[in-house]
Protein backbone atom coordinates (compact mmCIF):
# COMPACT_ATOMS: atom_id res chain seq x y z
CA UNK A 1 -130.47 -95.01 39.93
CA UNK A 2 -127.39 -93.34 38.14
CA UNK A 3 -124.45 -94.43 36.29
CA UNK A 4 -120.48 -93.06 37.04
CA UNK A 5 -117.74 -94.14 34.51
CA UNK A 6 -114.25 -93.98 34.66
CA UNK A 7 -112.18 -94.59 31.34
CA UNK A 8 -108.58 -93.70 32.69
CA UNK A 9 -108.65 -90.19 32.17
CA UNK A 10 -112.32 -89.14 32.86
CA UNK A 11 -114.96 -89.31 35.24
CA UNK A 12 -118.53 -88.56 34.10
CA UNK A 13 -122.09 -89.37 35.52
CA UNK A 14 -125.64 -88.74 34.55
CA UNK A 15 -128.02 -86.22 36.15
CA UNK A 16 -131.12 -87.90 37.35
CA UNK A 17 -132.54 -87.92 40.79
CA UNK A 18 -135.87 -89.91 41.39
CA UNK A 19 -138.18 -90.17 45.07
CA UNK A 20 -141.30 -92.16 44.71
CA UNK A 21 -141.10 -93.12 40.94
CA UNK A 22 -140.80 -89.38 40.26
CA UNK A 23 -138.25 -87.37 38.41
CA UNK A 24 -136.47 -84.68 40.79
CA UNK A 25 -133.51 -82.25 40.79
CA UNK A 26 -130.42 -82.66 38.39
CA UNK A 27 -127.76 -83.29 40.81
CA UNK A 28 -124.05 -83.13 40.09
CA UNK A 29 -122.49 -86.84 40.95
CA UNK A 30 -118.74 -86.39 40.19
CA UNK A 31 -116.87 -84.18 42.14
CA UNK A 32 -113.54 -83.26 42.83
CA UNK A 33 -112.25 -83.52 46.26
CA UNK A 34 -108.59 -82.30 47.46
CA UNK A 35 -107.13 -83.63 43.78
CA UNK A 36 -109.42 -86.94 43.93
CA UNK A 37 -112.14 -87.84 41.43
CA UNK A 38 -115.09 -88.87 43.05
CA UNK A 39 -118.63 -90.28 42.28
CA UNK A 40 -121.57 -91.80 43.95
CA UNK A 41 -124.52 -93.72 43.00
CA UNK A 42 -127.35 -94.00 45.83
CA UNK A 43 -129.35 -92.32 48.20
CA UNK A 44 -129.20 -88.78 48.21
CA UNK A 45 -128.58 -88.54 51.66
CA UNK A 46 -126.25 -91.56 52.09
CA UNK A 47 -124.13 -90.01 48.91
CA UNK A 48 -124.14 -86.47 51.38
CA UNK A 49 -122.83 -88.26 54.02
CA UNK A 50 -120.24 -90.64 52.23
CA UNK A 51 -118.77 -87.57 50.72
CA UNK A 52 -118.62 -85.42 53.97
CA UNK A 53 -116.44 -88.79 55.32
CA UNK A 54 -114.24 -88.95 52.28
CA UNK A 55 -113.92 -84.68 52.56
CA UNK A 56 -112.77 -85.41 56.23
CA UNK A 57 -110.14 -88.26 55.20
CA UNK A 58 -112.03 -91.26 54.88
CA UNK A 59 -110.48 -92.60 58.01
CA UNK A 60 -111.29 -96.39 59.01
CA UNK A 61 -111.84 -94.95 62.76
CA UNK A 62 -114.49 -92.40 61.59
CA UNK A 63 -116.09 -94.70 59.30
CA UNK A 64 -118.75 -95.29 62.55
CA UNK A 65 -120.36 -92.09 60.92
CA UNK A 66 -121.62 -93.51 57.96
CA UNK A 67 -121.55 -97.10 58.69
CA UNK A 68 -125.54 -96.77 58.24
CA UNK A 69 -125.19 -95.88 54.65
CA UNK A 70 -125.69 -99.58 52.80
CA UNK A 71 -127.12 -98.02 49.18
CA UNK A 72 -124.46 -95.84 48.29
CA UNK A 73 -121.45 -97.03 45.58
CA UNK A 74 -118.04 -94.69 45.89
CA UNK A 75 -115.89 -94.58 42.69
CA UNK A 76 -112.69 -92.64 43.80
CA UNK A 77 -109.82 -92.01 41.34
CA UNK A 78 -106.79 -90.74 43.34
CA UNK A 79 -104.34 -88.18 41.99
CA UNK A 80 -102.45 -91.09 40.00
CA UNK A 81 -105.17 -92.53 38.11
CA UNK A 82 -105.95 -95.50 40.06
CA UNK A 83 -109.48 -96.66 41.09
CA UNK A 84 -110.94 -97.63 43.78
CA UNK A 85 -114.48 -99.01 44.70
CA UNK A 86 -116.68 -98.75 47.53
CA UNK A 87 -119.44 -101.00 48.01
CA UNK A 88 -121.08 -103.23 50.38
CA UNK A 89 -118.64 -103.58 53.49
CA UNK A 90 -116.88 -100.33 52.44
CA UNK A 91 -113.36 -102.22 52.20
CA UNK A 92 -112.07 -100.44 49.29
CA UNK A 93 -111.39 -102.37 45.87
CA UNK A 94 -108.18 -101.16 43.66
CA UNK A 95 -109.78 -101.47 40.13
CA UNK A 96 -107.78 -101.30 36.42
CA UNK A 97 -108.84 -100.26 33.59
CA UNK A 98 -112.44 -99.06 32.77
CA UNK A 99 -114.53 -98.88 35.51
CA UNK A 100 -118.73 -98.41 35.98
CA UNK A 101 -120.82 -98.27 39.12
CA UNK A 102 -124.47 -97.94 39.39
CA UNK A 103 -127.60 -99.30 38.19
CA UNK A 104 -126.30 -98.30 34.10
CA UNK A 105 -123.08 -100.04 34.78
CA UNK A 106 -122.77 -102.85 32.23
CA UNK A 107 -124.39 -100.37 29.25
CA UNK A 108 -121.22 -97.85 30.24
CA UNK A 109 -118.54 -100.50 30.22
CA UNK A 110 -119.70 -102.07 26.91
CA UNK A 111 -119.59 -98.63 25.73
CA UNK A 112 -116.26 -98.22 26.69
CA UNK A 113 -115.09 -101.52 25.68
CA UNK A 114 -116.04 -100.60 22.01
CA UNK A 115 -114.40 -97.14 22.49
CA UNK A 116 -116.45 -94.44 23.70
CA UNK A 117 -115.31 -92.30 26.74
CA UNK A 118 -116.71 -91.86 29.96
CA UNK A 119 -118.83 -89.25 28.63
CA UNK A 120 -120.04 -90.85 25.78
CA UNK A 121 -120.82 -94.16 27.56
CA UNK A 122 -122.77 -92.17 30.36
CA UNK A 123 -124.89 -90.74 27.23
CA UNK A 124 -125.54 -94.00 25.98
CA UNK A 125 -126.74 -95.51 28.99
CA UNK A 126 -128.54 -92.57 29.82
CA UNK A 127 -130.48 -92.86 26.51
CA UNK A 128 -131.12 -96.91 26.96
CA UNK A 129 -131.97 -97.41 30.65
CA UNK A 130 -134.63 -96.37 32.22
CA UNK A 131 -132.73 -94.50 35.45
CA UNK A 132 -130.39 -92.20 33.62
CA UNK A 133 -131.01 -89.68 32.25
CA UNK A 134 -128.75 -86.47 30.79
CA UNK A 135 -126.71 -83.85 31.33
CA UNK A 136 -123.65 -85.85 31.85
CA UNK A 137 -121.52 -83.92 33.46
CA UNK A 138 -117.67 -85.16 33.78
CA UNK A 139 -114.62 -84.33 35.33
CA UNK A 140 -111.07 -84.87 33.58
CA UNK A 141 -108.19 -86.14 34.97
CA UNK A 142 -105.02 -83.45 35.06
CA UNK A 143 -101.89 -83.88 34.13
CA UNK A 144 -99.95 -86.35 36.90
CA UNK A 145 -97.05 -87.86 37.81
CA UNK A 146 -96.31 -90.98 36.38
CA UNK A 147 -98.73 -93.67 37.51
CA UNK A 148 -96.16 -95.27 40.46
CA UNK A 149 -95.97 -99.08 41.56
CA UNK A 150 -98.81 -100.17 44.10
CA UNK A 151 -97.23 -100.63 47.16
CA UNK A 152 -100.33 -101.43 49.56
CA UNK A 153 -98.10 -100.67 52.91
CA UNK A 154 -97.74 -97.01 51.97
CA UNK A 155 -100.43 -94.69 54.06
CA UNK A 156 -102.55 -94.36 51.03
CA UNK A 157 -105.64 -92.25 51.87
CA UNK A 158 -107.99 -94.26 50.68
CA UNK A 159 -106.69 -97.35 52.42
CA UNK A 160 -105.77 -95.86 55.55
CA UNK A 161 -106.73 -98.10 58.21
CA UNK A 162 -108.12 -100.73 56.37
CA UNK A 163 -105.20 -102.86 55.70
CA UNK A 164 -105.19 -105.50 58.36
CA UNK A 165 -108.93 -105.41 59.32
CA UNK A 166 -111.20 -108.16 60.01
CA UNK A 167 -114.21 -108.28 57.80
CA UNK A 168 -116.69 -106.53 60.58
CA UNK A 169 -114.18 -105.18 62.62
């Protein structure tokens, strides 16, 4: 029930909350976390304890801690710019370009793809759909290296201890 964009240089997400077809609290769904960009799209409690796991590394050996949580979507920009997914089996996915996770997804990206920002594509979808709503609230990128060669051997936080897994294991 939420929408998170990412257009290369911004994060943004809507504010609304729902439990039991109601409107609740305005929660804040991008955050930044030890130079990473992150946002979630769920259950508030599986988002809670998604981020407490990414806060504490994000490890593949602690993942048993939140292995429970099967509604939440992760979009994590790392210091660099690059984009990774969370979803379903929790393997990470590197993504390019524009990227959009939850249920206002496709309204964001076709935003974007006619050139709005993050922001402005979290405003239209929370406008259009009907589980969005505003503030949008957004977080902007700083100014970074240069955006280096992928090089999926390197200890990258957010892969560590994922290359090489079995799907399950």
């Amino acid at each position: 029930m939420t929408v998170i964009a990412w257009d290369g240089q911004m994060l943004a997400g809507d504010c609304m909350s729902e439990y039991g077809g109601l409107k609740r609290s305005r929660p804040t769904k991008v955050h930044s976390i030890d130079g990473f960009l992150v946002g979630c799209a769920g259950s508030e409690p599986g988002i809670q304890a998604v981020l407490a796991w990414f806060r504490a590394g994000c490890e593949y050996s602690k993942w048993h801690s939140v292995s429970w949580v099967n509604d939440v979507h992760m979009l994590a920009i790392d210091p660099y710019g690059r984009a990774y997914v969370y979803w379903g089996c929790w393997m990470p996915c590197l993504q390019s370009g524009r990227v959009a996770i939850g249920s206002g997804y496709a309204v964001a990206l076709s935003s974007m793809e006619c050139g709005a920002t993050a922001e402005q594509a979290v405003e239209v979808a929370a406008r259009t759909t009907t589980h969005c709503a505003t503030p949008v609230r957004f977080l902007e990128r700083g100014k970074r290296k240069r955006f280096p060669a992928f090089d999926p051997t390197q200890d990258h936080r957010l892969l560590k201890g994922w290359l090489g897994k079995k799907e399950g294991g």
